[in-house]
N, C-alpha and C. Protein backbone atom coordinates (compact mmCIF):
# COMPACT_ATOMS: atom_id res chain seq x y z
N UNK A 1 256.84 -100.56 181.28
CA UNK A 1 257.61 -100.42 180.06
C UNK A 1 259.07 -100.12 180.38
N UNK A 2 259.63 -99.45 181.66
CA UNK A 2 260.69 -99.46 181.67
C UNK A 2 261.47 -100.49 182.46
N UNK A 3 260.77 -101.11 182.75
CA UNK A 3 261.94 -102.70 182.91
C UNK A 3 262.12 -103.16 181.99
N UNK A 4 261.10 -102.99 181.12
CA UNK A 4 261.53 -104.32 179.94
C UNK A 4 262.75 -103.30 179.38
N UNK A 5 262.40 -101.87 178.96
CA UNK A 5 263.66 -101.17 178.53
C UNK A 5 264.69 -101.81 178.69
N UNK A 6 264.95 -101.73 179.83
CA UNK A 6 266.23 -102.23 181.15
C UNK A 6 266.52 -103.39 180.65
N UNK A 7 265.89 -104.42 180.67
CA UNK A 7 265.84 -105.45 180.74
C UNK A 7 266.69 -106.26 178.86
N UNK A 8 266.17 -105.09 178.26
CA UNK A 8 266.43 -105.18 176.69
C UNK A 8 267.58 -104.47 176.57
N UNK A 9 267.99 -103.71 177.23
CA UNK A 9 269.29 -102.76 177.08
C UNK A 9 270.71 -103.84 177.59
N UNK A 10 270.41 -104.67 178.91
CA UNK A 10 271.25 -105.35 179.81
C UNK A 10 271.20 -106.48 178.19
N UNK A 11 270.28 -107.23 177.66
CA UNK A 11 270.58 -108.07 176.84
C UNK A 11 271.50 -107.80 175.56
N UNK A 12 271.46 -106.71 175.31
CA UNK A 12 271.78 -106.01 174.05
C UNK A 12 273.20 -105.87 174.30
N UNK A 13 273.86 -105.20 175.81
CA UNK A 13 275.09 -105.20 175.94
C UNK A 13 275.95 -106.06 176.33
N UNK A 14 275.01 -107.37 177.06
CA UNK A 14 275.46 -108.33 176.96
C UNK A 14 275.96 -109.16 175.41
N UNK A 15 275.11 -109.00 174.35
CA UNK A 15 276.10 -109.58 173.19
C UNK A 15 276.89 -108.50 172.45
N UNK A 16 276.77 -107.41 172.99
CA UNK A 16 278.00 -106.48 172.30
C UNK A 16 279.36 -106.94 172.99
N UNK A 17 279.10 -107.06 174.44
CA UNK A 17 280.23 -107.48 175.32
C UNK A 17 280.69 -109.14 174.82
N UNK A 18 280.17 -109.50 174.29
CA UNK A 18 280.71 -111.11 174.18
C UNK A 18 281.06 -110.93 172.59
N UNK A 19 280.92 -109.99 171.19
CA UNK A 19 281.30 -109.72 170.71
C UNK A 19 282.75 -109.28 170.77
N UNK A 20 283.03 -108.11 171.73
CA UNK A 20 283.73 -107.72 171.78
C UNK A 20 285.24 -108.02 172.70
N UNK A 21 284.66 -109.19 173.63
CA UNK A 21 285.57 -110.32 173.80
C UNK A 21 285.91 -111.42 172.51
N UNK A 22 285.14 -112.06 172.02
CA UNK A 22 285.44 -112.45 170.63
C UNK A 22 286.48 -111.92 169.74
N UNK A 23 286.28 -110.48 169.52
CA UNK A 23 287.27 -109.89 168.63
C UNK A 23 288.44 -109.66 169.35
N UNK A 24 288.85 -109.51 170.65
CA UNK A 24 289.91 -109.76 171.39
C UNK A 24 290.69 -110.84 171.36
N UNK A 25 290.20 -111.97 171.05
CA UNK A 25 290.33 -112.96 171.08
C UNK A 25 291.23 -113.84 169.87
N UNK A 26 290.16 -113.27 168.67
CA UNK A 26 290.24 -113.38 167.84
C UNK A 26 290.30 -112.58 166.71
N UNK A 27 291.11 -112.15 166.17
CA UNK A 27 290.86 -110.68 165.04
C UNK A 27 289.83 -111.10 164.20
N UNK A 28 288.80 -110.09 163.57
CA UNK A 28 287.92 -110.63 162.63
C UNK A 28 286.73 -111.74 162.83
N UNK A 29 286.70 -112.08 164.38
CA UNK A 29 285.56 -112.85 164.88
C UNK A 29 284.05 -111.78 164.90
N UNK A 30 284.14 -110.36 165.49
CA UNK A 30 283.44 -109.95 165.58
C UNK A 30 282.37 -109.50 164.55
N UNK A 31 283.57 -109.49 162.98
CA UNK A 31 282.65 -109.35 161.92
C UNK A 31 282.04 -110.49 161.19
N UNK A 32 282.79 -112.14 161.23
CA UNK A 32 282.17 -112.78 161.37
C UNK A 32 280.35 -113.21 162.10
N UNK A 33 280.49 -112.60 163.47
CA UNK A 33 279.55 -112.81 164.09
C UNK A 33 278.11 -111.59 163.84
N UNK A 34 278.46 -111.17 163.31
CA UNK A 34 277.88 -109.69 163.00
C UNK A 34 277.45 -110.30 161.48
N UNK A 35 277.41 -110.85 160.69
CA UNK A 35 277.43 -111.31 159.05
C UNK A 35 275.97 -111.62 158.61
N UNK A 36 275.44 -111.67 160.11
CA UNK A 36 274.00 -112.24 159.66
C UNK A 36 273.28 -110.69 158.99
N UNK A 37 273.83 -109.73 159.40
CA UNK A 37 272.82 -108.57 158.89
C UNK A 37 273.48 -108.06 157.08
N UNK A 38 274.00 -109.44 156.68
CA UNK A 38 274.11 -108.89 155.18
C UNK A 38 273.65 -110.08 154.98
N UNK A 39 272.74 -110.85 155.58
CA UNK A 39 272.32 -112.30 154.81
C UNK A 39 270.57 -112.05 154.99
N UNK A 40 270.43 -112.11 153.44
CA UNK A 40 268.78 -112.23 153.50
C UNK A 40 267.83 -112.99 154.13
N UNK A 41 268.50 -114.46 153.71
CA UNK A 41 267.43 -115.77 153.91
C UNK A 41 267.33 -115.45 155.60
N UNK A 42 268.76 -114.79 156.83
CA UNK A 42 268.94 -114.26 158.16
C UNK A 42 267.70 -113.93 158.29
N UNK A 43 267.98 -112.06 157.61
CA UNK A 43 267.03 -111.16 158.16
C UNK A 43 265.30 -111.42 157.55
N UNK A 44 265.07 -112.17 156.49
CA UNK A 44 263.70 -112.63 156.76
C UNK A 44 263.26 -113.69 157.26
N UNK A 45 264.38 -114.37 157.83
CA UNK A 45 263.26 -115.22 159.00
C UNK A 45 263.60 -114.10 160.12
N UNK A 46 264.24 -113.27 160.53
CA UNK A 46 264.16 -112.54 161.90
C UNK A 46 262.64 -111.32 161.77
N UNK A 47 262.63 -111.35 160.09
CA UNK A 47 261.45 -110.44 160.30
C UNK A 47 260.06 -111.32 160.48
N UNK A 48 260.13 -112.32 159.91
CA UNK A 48 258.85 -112.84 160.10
C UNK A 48 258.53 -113.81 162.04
N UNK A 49 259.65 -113.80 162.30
CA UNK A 49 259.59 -113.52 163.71
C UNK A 49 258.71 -112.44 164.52
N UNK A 50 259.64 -111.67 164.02
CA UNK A 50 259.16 -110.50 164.44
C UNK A 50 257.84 -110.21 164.68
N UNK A 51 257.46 -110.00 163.15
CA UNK A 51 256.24 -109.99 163.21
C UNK A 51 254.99 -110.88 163.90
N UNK A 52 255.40 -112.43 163.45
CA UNK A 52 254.46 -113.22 164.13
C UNK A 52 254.67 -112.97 165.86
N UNK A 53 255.30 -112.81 166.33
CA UNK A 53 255.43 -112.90 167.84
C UNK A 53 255.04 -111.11 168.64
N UNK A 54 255.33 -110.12 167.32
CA UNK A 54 254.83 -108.84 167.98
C UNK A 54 253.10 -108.97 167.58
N UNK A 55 252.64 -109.70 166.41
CA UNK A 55 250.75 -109.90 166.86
C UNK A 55 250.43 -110.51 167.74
N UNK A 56 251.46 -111.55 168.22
CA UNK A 56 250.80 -112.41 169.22
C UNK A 56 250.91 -111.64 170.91
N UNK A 57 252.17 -110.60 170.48
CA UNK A 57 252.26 -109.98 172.37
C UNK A 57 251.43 -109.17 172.05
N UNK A 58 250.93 -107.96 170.95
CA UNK A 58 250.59 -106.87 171.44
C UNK A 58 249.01 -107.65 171.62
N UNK A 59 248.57 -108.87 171.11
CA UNK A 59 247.19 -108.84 171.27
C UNK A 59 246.98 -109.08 173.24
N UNK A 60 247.96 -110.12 173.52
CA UNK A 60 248.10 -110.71 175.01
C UNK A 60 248.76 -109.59 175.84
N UNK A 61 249.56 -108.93 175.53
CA UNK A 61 250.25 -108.13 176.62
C UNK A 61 250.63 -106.69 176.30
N UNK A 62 250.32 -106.07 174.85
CA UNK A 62 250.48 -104.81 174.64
C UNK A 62 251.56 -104.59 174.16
N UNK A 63 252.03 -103.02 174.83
CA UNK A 63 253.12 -102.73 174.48
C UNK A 63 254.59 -103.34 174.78
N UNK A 64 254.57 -103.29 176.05
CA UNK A 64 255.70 -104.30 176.36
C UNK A 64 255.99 -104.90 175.84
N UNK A 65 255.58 -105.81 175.03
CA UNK A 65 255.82 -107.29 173.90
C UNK A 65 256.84 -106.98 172.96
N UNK A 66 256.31 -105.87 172.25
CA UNK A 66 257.07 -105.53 171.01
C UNK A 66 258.62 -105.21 171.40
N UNK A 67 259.64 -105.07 172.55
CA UNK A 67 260.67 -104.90 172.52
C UNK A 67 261.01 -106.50 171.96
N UNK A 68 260.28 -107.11 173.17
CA UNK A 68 260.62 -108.60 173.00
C UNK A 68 260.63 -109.26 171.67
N UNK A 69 259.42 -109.08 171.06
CA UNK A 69 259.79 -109.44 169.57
C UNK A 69 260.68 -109.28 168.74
N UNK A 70 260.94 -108.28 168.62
CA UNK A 70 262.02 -107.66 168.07
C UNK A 70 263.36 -108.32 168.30
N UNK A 71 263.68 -108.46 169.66
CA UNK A 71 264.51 -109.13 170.51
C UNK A 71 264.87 -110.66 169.68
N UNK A 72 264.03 -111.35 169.84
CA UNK A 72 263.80 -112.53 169.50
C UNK A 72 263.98 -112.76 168.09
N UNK A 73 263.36 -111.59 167.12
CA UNK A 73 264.34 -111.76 165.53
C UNK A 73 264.88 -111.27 165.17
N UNK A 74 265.86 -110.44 165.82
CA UNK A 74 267.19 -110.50 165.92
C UNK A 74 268.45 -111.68 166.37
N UNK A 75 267.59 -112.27 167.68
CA UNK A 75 268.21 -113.58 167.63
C UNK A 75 268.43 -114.56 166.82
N UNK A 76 267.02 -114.64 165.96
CA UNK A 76 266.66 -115.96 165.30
C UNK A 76 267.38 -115.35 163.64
N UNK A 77 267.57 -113.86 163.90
CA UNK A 77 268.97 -113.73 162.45
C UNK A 77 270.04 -114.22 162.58
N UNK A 78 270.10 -113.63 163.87
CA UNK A 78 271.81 -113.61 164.47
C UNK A 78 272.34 -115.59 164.09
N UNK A 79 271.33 -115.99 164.95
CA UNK A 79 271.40 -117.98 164.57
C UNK A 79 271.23 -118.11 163.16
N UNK A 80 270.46 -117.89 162.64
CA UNK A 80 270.14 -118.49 161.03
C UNK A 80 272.12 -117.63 160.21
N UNK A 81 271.83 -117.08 160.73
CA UNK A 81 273.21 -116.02 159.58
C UNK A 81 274.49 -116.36 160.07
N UNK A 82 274.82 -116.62 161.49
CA UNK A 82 276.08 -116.87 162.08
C UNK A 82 276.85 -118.07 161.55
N UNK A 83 276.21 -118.75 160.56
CA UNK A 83 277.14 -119.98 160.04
C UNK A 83 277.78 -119.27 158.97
N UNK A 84 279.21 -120.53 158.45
CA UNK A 84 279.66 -120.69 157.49
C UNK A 84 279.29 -120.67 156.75
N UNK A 85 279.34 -120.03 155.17
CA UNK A 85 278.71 -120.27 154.45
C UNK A 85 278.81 -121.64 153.89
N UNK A 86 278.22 -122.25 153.20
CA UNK A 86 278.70 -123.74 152.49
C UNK A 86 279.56 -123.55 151.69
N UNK A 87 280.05 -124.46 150.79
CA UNK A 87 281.35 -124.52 150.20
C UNK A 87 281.28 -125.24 149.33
């Protein structure tokens, strides 16, 4: 359990760090990129991620899994929410 910790911590600061080059970069990129956690249609596909992929680890691999899940719909917010809105 504590690699994956590790392993989930190194990923996590890795997109804070590329965030935070972004907003260097660019003023107002970082809250752009960050937008998915005020978008619904985002955060319920990241939850139903979630969920489907933490039944499928904890049945195959336990505890360990569930960082990963988690991991993964957060990603799949972060993608679904990071666009433009339409126009």
């Amino acid at each position: 359990m504590g690699a994956t910790l590790l392993a989930m911590a190194v990923v996590i600061a890795a997109l804070v760090i590329r965030t935070a080059v972004a907003e260097l970069r660019d003023p107002g990129a970082g809250r752009r990129q960050w937008r998915f956690l005020r978008d619904p249609r985002a955060l319920a596909a990241g939850a139903c991620v979630t969920l489907v992929l933490a039944l499928a680890g904890w049945r195959s691999g336990g505890l360990p899994a569930l960082p990963w899940a988690v991991l993964a719909g957060a990603l799949v917010s972060f993608t679904i929410g990071g666009r433009e809105p339409p126009d």
